[in-house]
C-alpha atoms as a PDB file:
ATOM      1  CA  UNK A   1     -98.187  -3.597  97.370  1.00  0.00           C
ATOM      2  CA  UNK A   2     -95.645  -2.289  94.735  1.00  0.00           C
ATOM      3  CA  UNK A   3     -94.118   1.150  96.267  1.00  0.00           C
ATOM      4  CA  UNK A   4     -94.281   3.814  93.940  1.00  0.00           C
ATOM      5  CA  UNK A   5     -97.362   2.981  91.965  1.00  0.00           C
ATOM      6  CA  UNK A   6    -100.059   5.754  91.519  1.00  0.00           C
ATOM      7  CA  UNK A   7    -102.232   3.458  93.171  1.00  0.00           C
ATOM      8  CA  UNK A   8    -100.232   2.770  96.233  1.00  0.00           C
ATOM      9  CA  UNK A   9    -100.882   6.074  98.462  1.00  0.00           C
ATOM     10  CA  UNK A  10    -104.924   5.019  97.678  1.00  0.00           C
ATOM     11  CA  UNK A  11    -104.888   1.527  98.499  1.00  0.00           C
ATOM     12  CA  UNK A  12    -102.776   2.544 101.824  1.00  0.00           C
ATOM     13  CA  UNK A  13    -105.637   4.681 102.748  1.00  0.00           C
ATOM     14  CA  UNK A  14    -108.227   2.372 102.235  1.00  0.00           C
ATOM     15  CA  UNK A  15    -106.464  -0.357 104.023  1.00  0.00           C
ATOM     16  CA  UNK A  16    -105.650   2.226 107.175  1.00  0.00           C
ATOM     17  CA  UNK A  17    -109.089   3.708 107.011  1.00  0.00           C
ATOM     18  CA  UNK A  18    -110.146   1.135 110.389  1.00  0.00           C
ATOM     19  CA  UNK A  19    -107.073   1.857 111.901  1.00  0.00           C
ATOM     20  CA  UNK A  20    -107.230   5.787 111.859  1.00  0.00           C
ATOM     21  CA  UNK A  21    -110.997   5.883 113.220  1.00  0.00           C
ATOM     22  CA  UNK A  22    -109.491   3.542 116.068  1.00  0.00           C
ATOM     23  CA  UNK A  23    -106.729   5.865 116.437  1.00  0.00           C
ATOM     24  CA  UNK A  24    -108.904   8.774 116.791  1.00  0.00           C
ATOM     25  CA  UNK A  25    -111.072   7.958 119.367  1.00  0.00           C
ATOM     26  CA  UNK A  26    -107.821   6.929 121.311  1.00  0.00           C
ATOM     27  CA  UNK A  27    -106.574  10.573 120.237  1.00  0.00           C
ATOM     28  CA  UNK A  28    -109.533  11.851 121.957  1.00  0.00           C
ATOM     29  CA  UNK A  29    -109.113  10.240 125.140  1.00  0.00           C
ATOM     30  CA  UNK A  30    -105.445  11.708 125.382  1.00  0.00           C
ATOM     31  CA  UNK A  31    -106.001  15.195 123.516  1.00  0.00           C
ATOM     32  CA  UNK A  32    -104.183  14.563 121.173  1.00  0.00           C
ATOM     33  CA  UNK A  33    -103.960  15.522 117.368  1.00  0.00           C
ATOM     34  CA  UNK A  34    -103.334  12.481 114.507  1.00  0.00           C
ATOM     35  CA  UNK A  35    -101.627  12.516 111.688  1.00  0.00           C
ATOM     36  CA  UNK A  36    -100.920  10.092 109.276  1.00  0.00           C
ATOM     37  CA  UNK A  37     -98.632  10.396 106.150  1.00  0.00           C
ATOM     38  CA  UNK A  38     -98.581   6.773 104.376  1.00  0.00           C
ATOM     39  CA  UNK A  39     -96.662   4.462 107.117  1.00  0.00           C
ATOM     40  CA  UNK A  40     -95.415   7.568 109.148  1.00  0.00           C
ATOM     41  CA  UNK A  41     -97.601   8.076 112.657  1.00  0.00           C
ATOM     42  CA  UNK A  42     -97.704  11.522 114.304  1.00  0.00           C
ATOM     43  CA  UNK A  43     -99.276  12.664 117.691  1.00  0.00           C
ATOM     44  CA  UNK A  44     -98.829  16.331 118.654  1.00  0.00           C
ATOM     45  CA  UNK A  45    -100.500  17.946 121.782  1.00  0.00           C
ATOM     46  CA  UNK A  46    -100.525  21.472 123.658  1.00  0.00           C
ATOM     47  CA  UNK A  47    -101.596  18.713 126.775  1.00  0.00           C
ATOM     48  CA  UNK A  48     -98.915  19.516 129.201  1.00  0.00           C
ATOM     49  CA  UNK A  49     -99.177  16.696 131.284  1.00  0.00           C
ATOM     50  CA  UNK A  50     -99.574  14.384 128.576  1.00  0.00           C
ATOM     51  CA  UNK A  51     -95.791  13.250 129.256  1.00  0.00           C
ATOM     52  CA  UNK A  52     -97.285  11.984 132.625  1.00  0.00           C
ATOM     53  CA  UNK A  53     -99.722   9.224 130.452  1.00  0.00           C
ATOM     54  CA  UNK A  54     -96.851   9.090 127.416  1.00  0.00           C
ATOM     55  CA  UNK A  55     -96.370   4.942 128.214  1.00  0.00           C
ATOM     56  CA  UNK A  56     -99.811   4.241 128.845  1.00  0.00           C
ATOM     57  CA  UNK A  57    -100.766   5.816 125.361  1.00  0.00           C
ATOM     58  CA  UNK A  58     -98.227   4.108 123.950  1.00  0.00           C
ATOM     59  CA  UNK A  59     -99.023   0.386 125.082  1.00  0.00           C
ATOM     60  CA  UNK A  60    -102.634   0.827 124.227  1.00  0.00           C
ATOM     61  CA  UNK A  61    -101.330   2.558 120.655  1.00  0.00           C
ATOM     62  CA  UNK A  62     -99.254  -0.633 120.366  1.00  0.00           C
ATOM     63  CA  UNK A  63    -102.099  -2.772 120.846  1.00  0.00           C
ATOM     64  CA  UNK A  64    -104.382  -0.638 117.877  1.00  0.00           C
ATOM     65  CA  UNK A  65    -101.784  -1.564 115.776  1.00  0.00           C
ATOM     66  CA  UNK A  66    -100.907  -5.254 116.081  1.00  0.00           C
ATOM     67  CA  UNK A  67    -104.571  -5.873 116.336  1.00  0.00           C
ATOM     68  CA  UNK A  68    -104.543  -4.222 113.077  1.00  0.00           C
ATOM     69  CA  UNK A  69    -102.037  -6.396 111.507  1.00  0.00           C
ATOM     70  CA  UNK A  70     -99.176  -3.708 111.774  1.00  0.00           C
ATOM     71  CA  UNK A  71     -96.071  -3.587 113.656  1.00  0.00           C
ATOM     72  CA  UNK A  72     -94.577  -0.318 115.494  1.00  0.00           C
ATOM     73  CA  UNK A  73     -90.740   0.404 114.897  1.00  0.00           C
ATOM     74  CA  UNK A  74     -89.740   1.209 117.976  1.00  0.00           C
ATOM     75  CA  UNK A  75     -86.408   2.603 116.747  1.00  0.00           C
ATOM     76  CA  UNK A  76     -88.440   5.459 114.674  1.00  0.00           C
ATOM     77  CA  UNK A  77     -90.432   5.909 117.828  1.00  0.00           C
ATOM     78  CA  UNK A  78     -89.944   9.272 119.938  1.00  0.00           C
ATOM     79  CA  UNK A  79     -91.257  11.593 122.438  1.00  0.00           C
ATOM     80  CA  UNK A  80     -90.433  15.227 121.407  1.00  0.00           C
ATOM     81  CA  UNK A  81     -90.939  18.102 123.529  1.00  0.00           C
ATOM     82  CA  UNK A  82     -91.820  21.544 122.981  1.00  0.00           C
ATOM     83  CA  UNK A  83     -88.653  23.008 123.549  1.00  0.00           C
ATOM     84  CA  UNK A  84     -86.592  20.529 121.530  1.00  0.00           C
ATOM     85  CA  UNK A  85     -86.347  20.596 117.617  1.00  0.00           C
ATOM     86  CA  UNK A  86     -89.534  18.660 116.373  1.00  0.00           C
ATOM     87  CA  UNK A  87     -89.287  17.059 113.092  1.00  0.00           C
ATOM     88  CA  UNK A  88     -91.832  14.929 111.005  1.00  0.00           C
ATOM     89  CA  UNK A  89     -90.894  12.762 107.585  1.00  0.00           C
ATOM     90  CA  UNK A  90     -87.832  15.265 107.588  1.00  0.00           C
ATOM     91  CA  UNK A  91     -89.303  18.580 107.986  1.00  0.00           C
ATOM     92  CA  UNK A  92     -88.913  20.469 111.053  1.00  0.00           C
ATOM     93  CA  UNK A  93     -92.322  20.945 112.506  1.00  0.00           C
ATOM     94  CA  UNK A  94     -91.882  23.681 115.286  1.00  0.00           C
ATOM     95  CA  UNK A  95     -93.054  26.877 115.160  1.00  0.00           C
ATOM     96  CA  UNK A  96     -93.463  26.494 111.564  1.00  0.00           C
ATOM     97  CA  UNK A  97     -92.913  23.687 108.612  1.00  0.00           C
ATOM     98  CA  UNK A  98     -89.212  23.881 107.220  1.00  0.00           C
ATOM     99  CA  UNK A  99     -86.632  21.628 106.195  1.00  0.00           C
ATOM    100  CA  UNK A 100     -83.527  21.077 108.376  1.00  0.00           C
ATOM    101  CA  UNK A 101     -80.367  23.136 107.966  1.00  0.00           C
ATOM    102  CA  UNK A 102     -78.687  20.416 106.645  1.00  0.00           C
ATOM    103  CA  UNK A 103     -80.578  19.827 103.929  1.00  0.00           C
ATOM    104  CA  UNK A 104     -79.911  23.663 102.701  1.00  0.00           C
ATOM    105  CA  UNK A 105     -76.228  23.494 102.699  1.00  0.00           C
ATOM    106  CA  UNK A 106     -76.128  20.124 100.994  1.00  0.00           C
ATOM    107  CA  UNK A 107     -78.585  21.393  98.144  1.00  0.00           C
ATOM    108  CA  UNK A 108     -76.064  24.274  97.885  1.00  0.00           C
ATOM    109  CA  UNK A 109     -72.901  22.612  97.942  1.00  0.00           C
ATOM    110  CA  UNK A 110     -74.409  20.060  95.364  1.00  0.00           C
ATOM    111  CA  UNK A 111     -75.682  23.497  93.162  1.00  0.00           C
ATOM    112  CA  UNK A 112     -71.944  25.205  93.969  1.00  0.00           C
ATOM    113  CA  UNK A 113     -70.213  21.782  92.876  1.00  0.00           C
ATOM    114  CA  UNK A 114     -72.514  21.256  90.042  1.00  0.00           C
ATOM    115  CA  UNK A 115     -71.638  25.067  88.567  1.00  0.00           C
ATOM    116  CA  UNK A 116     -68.129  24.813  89.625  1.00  0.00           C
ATOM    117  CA  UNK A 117     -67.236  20.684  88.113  1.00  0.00           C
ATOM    118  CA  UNK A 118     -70.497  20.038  85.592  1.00  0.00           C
ATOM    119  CA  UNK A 119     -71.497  17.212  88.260  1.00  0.00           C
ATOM    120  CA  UNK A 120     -72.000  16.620  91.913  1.00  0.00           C
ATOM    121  CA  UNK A 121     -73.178  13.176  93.832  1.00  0.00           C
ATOM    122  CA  UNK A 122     -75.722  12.657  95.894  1.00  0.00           C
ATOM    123  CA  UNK A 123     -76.129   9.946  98.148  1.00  0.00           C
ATOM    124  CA  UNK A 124     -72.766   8.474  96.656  1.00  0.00           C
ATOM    125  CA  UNK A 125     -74.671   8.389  93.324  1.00  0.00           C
ATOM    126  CA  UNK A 126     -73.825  10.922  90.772  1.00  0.00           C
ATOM    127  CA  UNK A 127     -77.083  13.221  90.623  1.00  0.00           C
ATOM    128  CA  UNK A 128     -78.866  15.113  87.857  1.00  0.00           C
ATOM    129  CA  UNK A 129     -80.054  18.521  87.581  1.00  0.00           C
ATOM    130  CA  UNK A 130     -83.892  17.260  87.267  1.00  0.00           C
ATOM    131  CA  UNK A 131     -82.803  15.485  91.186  1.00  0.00           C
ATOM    132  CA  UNK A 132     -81.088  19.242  92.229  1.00  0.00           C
ATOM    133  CA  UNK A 133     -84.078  20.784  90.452  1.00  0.00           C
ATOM    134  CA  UNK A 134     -86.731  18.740  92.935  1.00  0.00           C
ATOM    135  CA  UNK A 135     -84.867  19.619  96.334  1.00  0.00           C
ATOM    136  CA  UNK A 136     -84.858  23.285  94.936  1.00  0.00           C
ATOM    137  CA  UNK A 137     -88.732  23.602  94.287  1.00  0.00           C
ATOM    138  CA  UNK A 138     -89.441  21.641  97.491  1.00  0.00           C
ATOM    139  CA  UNK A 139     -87.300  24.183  99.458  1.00  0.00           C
ATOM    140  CA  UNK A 140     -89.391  27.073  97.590  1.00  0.00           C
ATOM    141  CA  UNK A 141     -92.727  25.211  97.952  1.00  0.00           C
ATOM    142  CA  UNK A 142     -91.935  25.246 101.563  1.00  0.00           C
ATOM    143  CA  UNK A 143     -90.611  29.031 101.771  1.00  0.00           C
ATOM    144  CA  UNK A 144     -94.099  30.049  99.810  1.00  0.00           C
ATOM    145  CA  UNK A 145     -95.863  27.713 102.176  1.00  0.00           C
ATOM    146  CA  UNK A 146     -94.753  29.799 105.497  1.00  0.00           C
ATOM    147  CA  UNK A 147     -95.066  33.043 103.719  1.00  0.00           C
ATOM    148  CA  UNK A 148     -98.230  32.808 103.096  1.00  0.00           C
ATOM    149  CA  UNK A 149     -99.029  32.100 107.002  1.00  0.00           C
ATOM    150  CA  UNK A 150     -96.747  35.083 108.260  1.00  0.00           C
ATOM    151  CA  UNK A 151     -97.279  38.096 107.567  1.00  0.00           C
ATOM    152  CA  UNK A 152     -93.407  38.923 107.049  1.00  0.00           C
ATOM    153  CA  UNK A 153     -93.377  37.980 103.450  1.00  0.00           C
ATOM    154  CA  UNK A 154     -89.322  38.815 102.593  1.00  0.00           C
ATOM    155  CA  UNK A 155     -87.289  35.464 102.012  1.00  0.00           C
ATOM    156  CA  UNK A 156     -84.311  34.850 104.173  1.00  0.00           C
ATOM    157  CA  UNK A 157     -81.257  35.516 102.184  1.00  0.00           C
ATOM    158  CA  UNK A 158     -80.441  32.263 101.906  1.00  0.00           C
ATOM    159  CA  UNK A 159     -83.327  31.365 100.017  1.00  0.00           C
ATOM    160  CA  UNK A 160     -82.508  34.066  97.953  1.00  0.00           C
ATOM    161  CA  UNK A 161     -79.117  32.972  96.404  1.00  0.00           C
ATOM    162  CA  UNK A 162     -79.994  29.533  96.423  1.00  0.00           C
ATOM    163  CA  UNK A 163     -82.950  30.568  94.032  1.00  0.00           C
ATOM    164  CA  UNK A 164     -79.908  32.928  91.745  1.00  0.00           C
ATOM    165  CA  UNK A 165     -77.562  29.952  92.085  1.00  0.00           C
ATOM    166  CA  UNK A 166     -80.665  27.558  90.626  1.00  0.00           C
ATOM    167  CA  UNK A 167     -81.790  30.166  87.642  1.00  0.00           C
ATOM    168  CA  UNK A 168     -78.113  30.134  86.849  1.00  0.00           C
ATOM    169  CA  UNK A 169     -77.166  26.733  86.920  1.00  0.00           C
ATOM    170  CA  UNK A 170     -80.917  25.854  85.010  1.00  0.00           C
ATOM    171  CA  UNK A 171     -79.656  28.600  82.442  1.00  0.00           C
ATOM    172  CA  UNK A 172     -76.718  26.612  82.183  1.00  0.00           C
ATOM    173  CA  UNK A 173     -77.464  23.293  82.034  1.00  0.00           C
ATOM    174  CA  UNK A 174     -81.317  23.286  80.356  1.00  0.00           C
ATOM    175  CA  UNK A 175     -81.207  25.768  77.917  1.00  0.00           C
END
Protein backbone atom coordinates (compact mmCIF):
# COMPACT_ATOMS: atom_id res chain seq x y z
CA UNK A 1 0.00 0.00 0.00
CA UNK A 2 1.39 3.47 -1.08
CA UNK A 3 2.73 5.24 2.32
CA UNK A 4 1.45 8.52 2.69
CA UNK A 5 -1.91 8.28 1.03
CA UNK A 6 -5.02 9.54 2.99
CA UNK A 7 -6.20 6.19 2.65
CA UNK A 8 -3.29 4.34 4.05
CA UNK A 9 -3.76 4.84 8.03
CA UNK A 10 -7.62 3.34 7.10
CA UNK A 11 -6.78 0.47 5.12
CA UNK A 12 -3.96 -0.38 7.92
CA UNK A 13 -6.71 -0.51 10.37
CA UNK A 14 -8.93 -2.56 8.59
CA UNK A 15 -6.30 -5.00 7.66
CA UNK A 16 -5.00 -5.11 11.60
CA UNK A 17 -8.52 -5.14 12.89
CA UNK A 18 -8.09 -9.46 13.42
CA UNK A 19 -4.86 -8.98 14.68
CA UNK A 20 -5.65 -6.38 17.52
CA UNK A 21 -8.80 -8.46 18.87
CA UNK A 22 -6.15 -11.44 18.97
CA UNK A 23 -3.81 -9.23 20.65
CA UNK A 24 -6.22 -8.23 23.21
CA UNK A 25 -7.35 -11.21 24.57
CA UNK A 26 -3.55 -12.13 24.84
CA UNK A 27 -3.28 -8.57 26.64
CA UNK A 28 -5.75 -9.84 29.02
CA UNK A 29 -4.14 -12.90 29.97
CA UNK A 30 -0.85 -10.88 30.86
CA UNK A 31 -2.50 -7.49 32.18
CA UNK A 32 -1.39 -5.75 29.96
CA UNK A 33 -2.48 -2.49 28.04
CA UNK A 34 -2.26 -2.41 23.83
CA UNK A 35 -1.51 0.06 21.78
CA UNK A 36 -1.18 0.29 18.31
CA UNK A 37 -0.02 3.33 16.19
CA UNK A 38 0.07 2.11 12.34
CA UNK A 39 3.07 -0.63 12.35
CA UNK A 40 4.36 0.49 15.87
CA UNK A 41 3.28 -2.23 18.83
CA UNK A 42 3.12 -1.07 22.47
CA UNK A 43 2.48 -3.08 25.75
CA UNK A 44 2.60 -1.13 29.03
CA UNK A 45 1.71 -2.69 32.48
CA UNK A 46 1.69 -1.60 36.33
CA UNK A 47 2.06 -5.88 36.54
CA UNK A 48 5.18 -6.08 38.52
CA UNK A 49 6.01 -9.44 37.92
CA UNK A 50 5.20 -9.31 34.43
CA UNK A 51 9.14 -9.28 33.71
CA UNK A 52 8.95 -12.87 35.23
CA UNK A 53 6.45 -14.06 31.97
CA UNK A 54 8.26 -11.17 29.54
CA UNK A 55 9.61 -14.32 27.02
CA UNK A 56 6.68 -16.34 27.26
CA UNK A 57 4.48 -13.27 26.13
CA UNK A 58 6.72 -12.64 23.69
CA UNK A 59 6.91 -16.14 21.83
CA UNK A 60 3.19 -16.46 21.90
CA UNK A 61 3.06 -12.48 20.61
CA UNK A 62 5.44 -13.74 17.90
CA UNK A 63 3.25 -16.42 16.94
CA UNK A 64 -0.13 -13.76 16.68
CA UNK A 65 1.83 -12.12 14.34
CA UNK A 66 3.34 -14.50 11.78
CA UNK A 67 0.07 -16.29 11.85
CA UNK A 68 -1.15 -13.00 10.83
CA UNK A 69 1.08 -12.58 7.94
CA UNK A 70 3.42 -10.03 9.81
CA UNK A 71 6.89 -10.19 10.89
CA UNK A 72 8.32 -8.74 14.38
CA UNK A 73 11.63 -6.60 14.14
CA UNK A 74 13.37 -7.80 16.72
CA UNK A 75 15.91 -4.95 16.59
CA UNK A 76 12.91 -2.32 17.44
CA UNK A 77 11.92 -4.79 20.10
CA UNK A 78 12.47 -3.79 23.94
CA UNK A 79 11.62 -4.34 27.45
CA UNK A 80 11.50 -0.96 29.31
CA UNK A 81 11.20 -0.62 32.89
CA UNK A 82 9.65 1.75 35.10
CA UNK A 83 12.57 3.39 36.26
CA UNK A 84 14.30 3.76 32.89
CA UNK A 85 13.34 6.50 30.25
CA UNK A 86 10.28 5.00 28.30
CA UNK A 87 9.78 6.20 24.88
CA UNK A 88 7.10 5.34 22.15
CA UNK A 89 7.30 6.49 18.16
CA UNK A 90 9.78 9.16 19.69
CA UNK A 91 7.99 10.62 22.51
CA UNK A 92 8.97 9.96 25.94
CA UNK A 93 6.13 8.19 27.59
CA UNK A 94 6.94 8.30 31.43
CA UNK A 95 5.29 10.14 33.77
CA UNK A 96 3.88 12.15 31.09
CA UNK A 97 3.96 12.43 26.99
CA UNK A 98 6.99 14.70 25.84
CA UNK A 99 9.47 14.73 23.26
CA UNK A 100 13.13 13.92 24.05
CA UNK A 101 15.65 16.61 24.97
CA UNK A 102 17.27 16.23 21.94
CA UNK A 103 14.77 17.03 19.84
CA UNK A 104 14.41 20.63 21.73
CA UNK A 105 17.90 21.72 21.26
CA UNK A 106 18.02 20.65 17.64
CA UNK A 107 14.65 22.59 16.86
CA UNK A 108 16.48 25.52 18.54
CA UNK A 109 19.74 25.41 17.08
CA UNK A 110 17.95 24.93 13.61
CA UNK A 111 15.54 28.28 14.73
CA UNK A 112 19.03 30.11 16.17
CA UNK A 113 20.88 29.12 12.77
CA UNK A 114 17.94 29.91 10.68
CA UNK A 115 17.71 33.72 12.36
CA UNK A 116 21.37 34.00 12.57
CA UNK A 117 22.42 32.54 8.46
CA UNK A 118 18.70 32.73 6.58
CA UNK A 119 19.01 28.73 6.43
CA UNK A 120 19.73 25.73 8.53
CA UNK A 121 19.76 21.76 7.45
CA UNK A 122 18.07 19.20 8.71
CA UNK A 123 18.80 15.75 8.31
CA UNK A 124 21.75 16.87 5.91
CA UNK A 125 18.97 18.42 3.76
CA UNK A 126 18.59 22.09 3.79
CA UNK A 127 15.11 22.66 5.66
CA UNK A 128 12.30 25.18 5.32
CA UNK A 129 10.55 27.25 7.72
CA UNK A 130 7.05 25.36 6.95
CA UNK A 131 9.54 21.92 8.22
CA UNK A 132 10.86 24.29 11.51
CA UNK A 133 7.27 25.53 11.70
CA UNK A 134 5.85 21.63 12.15
CA UNK A 135 8.49 20.56 14.93
CA UNK A 136 7.49 23.94 16.64
CA UNK A 137 3.60 23.32 16.79
CA UNK A 138 4.21 19.64 17.61
CA UNK A 139 6.41 20.72 20.60
CA UNK A 140 3.41 23.21 21.62
CA UNK A 141 0.69 20.63 20.83
CA UNK A 142 2.51 18.50 23.24
CA UNK A 143 3.21 21.33 26.00
CA UNK A 144 -0.82 22.17 25.74
CA UNK A 145 -1.39 18.45 25.81
CA UNK A 146 0.31 17.99 29.48
CA UNK A 147 -1.03 21.24 30.66
CA UNK A 148 -4.16 20.47 30.36
CA UNK A 149 -3.62 17.12 32.58
CA UNK A 150 -1.58 19.02 35.39
CA UNK A 151 -2.77 21.32 37.16
CA UNK A 152 0.58 23.49 37.05
CA UNK A 153 -0.32 25.27 33.91
CA UNK A 154 3.10 27.73 33.56
CA UNK A 155 5.37 26.55 30.53
CA UNK A 156 8.92 25.67 31.28
CA UNK A 157 11.09 28.45 30.12
CA UNK A 158 12.29 26.73 27.49
CA UNK A 159 9.16 26.44 25.83
CA UNK A 160 8.87 29.90 26.31
CA UNK A 161 11.77 31.31 24.14
CA UNK A 162 11.50 28.72 21.74
CA UNK A 163 7.84 30.04 21.14
CA UNK A 164 9.63 34.14 21.01
CA UNK A 165 12.42 32.69 18.86
CA UNK A 166 9.45 31.05 16.42
CA UNK A 167 7.07 34.42 16.39
CA UNK A 168 10.30 36.13 15.49
CA UNK A 169 11.75 34.13 12.97
CA UNK A 170 7.79 33.59 11.38
CA UNK A 171 7.77 37.55 11.52
CA UNK A 172 10.77 37.36 9.62
CA UNK A 173 10.56 35.00 7.18
CA UNK A 174 6.43 34.85 6.39
CA UNK A 175 5.40 38.17 6.52
Amino acid sequence: MPQGAPTSPIISNLICQILDYKILILCKKYRLNYTRYADDLTFSTNNKVFSENYTLFLEELKDIVTSSGFDINVEKTHFQKFNSRQTVTGLSVNKKLNVQNDFYKKTRSMANTLYKTGKFTIDGKEGTFKKLEGRFSFINELVKYNNRLVEDRSLTSNIIEYKKIYYELKRNYLD
